[in-house]
Protein backbone atom coordinates (compact mmCIF):
# COMPACT_ATOMS: atom_id res chain seq x y z
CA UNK A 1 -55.97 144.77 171.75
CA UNK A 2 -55.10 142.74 169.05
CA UNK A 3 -53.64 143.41 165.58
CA UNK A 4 -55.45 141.57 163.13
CA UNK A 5 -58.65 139.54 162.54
CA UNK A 6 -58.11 137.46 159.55
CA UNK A 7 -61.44 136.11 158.26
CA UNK A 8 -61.49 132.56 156.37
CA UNK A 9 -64.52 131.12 154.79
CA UNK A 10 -64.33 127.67 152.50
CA UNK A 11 -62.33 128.29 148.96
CA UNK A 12 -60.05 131.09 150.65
CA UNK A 13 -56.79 131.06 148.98
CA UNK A 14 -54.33 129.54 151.08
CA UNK A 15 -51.20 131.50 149.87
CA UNK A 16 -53.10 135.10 150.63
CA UNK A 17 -54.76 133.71 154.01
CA UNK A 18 -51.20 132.16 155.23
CA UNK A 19 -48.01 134.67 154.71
CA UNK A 20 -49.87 137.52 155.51
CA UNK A 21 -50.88 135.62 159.06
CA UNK A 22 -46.92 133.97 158.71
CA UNK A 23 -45.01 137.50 158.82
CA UNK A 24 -47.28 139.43 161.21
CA UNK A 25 -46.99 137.01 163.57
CA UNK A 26 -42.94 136.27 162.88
CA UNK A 27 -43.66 140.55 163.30
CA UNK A 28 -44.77 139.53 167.07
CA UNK A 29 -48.02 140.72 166.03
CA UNK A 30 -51.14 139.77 167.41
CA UNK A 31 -53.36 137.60 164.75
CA UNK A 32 -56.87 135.56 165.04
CA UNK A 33 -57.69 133.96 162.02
CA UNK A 34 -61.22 133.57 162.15
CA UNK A 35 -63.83 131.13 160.54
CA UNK A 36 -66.85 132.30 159.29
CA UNK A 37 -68.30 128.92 159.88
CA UNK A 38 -69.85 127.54 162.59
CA UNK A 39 -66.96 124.79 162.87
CA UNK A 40 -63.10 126.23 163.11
CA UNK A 41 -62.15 124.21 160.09
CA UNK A 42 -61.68 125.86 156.37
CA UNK A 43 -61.36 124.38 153.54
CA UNK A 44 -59.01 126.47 150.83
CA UNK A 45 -59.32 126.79 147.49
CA UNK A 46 -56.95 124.13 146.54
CA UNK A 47 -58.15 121.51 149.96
CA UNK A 48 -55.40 122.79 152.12
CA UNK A 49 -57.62 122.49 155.11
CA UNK A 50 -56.72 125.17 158.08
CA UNK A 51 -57.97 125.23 161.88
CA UNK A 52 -58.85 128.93 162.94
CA UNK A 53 -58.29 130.19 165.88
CA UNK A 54 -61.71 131.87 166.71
CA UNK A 55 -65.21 131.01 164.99
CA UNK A 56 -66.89 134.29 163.96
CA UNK A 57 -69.23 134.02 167.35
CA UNK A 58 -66.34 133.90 169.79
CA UNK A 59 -64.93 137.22 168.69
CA UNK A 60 -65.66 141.30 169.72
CA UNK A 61 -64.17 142.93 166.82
CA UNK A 62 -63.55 146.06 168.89
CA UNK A 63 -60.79 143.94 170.10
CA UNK A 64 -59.27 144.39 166.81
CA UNK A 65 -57.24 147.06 165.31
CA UNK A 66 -56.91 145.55 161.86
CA UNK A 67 -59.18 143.32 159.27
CA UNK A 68 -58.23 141.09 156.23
CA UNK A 69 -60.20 139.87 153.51
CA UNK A 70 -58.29 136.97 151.44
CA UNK A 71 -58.75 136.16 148.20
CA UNK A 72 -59.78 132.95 146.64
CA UNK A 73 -63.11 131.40 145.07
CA UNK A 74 -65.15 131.00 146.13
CA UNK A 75 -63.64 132.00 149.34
CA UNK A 76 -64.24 135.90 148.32
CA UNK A 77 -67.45 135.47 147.31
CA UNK A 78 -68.44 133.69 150.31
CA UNK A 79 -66.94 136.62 152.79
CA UNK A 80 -69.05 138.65 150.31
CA UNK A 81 -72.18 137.15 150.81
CA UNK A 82 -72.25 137.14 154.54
CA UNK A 83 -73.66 140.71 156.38
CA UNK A 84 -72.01 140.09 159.54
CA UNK A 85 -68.18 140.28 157.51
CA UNK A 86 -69.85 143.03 155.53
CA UNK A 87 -70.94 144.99 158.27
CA UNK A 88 -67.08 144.03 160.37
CA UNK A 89 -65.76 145.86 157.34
CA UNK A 90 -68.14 148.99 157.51
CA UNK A 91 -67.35 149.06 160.91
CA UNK A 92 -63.59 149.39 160.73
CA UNK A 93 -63.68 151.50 157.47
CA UNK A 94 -66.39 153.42 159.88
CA UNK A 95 -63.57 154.00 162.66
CA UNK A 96 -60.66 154.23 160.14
CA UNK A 97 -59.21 151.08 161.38
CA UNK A 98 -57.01 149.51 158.88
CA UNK A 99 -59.10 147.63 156.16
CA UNK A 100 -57.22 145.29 153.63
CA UNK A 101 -57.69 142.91 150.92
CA UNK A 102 -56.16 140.98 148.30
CA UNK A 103 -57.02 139.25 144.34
CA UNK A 104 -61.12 138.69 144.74
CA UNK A 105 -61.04 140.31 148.13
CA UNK A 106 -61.38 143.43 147.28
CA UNK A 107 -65.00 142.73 146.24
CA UNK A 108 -66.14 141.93 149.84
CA UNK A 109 -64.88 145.85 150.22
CA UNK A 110 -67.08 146.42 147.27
CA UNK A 111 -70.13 145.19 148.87
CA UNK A 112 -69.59 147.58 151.93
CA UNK A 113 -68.89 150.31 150.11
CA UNK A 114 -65.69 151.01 151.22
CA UNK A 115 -63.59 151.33 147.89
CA UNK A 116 -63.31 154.10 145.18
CA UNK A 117 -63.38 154.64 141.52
CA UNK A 118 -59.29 154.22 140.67
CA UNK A 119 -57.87 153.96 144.31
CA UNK A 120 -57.60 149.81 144.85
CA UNK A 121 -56.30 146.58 142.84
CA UNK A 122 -57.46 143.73 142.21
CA UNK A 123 -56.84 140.29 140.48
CA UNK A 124 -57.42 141.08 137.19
CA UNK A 125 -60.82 139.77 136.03
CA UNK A 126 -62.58 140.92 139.70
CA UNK A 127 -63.20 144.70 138.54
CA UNK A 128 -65.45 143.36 135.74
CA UNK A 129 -67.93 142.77 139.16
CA UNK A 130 -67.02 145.49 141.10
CA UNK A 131 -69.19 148.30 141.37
CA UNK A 132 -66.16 150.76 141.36
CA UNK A 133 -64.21 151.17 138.73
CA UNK A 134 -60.62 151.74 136.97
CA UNK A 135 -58.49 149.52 139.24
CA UNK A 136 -54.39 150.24 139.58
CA UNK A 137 -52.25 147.85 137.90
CA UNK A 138 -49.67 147.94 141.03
CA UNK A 139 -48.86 145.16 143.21
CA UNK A 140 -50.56 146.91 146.09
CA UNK A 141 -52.79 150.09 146.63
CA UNK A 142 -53.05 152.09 150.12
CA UNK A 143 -55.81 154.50 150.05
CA UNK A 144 -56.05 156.26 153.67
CA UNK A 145 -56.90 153.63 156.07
CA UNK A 146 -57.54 150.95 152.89
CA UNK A 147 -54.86 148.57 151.48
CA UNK A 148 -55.79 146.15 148.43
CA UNK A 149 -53.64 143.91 147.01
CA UNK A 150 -53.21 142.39 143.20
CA UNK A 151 -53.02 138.59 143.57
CA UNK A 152 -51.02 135.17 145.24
CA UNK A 153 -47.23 135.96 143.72
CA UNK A 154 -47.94 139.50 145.54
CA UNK A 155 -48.86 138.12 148.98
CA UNK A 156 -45.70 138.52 149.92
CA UNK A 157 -45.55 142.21 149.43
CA UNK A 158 -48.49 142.42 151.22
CA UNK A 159 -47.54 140.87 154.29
CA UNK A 160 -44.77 142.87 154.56
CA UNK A 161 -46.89 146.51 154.10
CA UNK A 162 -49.09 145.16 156.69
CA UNK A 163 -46.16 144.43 159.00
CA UNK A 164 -44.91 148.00 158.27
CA UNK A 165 -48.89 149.78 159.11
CA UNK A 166 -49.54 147.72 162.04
CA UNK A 167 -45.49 147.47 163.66
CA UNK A 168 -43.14 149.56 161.93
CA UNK A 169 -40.80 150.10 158.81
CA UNK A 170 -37.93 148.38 161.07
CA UNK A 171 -40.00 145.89 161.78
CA UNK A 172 -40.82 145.33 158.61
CA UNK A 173 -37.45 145.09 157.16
CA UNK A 174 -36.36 142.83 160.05
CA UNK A 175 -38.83 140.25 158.84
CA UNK A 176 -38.01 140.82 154.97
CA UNK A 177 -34.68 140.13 155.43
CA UNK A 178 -35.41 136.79 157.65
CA UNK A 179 -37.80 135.77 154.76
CA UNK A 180 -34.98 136.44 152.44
CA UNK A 181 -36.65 138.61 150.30
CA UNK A 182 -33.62 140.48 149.09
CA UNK A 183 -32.54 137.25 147.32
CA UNK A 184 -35.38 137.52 144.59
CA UNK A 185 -33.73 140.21 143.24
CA UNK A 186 -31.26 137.25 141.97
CA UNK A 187 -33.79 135.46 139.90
CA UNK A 188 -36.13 138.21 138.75
């Protein structure tokens, strides 16, 4: 089984989309990411254009343990707007498979149904189309088998919860300290 299905339509955020995949897989975790396209190649938000490893047709997300909604417009919106990612996240939420999302993510969540009132993040801005209300100003949220995440500076953070869920909090460290996370402390 694999760890993670990462899905990527045109105008993801690059940032989100690529250190979350970066550290899970310098975690030795397993990642696809996974155009919703009919062609492997996204286009991010800012042109950075990425080759996925699976097109949404080759994949049987029951071989997944884990799903992760970027951020990014209209990258969010256009994860939103498709059923089939809709019903992937119902489906995991469903089986309490990890579920997670970051900045305008969170609103794909939304759209299944999956999130409640005061118990995610967002970018600020996204709540103002949520159906949920009262987001947490905190870097992250984990609520049960749901994880959303703030924004790009905070991707980081993010990668490294979701290397701590899906491996462990050694594993997790292990990779913090090779990304040299503790140095920020120096400049912040």
């Amino acid at each position: 089984m694999k760890d993670l299905l990462v899905f990527l339509a045109d105008g993801f955020e690059e940032v989100e989309a690529l250190t979350v995949v970066d550290m899970a897989r310098r975690a030795e975790l397993k990642v696809d990411l996974v155009s919703i396209n009919d062609r492997p190649e996204v286009r991010g938000a800012h042109d950075v254009v990425v080759k996925a490893d699976k097109v949404f047709d080759e994949i049987n997300i029951d071989d997944y343990k884990s799903l992760y909604i970027p951020g990014g417009q209209p990258g969010a919106t256009n994860l939103m707007n498709n059923k089939r990612v809709v019903e992937c996240v119902n489906l995991f939420n469903d089986d309490e498979k990890k579920v997670i999302a970051i900045c305008a993510g969170p609103q794909v969540l939304d759209r299944a149904k999956v999130l409640k009132d005061g118990k995610f993040t967002c970018y600020p801005g996204v709540e103002e189309r949520l159906q949920v209300k009262d987001p947490q100003d905190k870097a992250f949220v984990v609520e049960k088998n749901v994880t959303t995440a703030m924004g790009p500076a905070l991707a980081v953070l993010l990668a490294v919860e979701v290397v701590k869920q899906l491996a462990s909090e050694e594993k997790a460290e292990e990779v913090s300290k090779g990304f040299l996370l503790h140095k920020l402390k120096e400049f912040i």
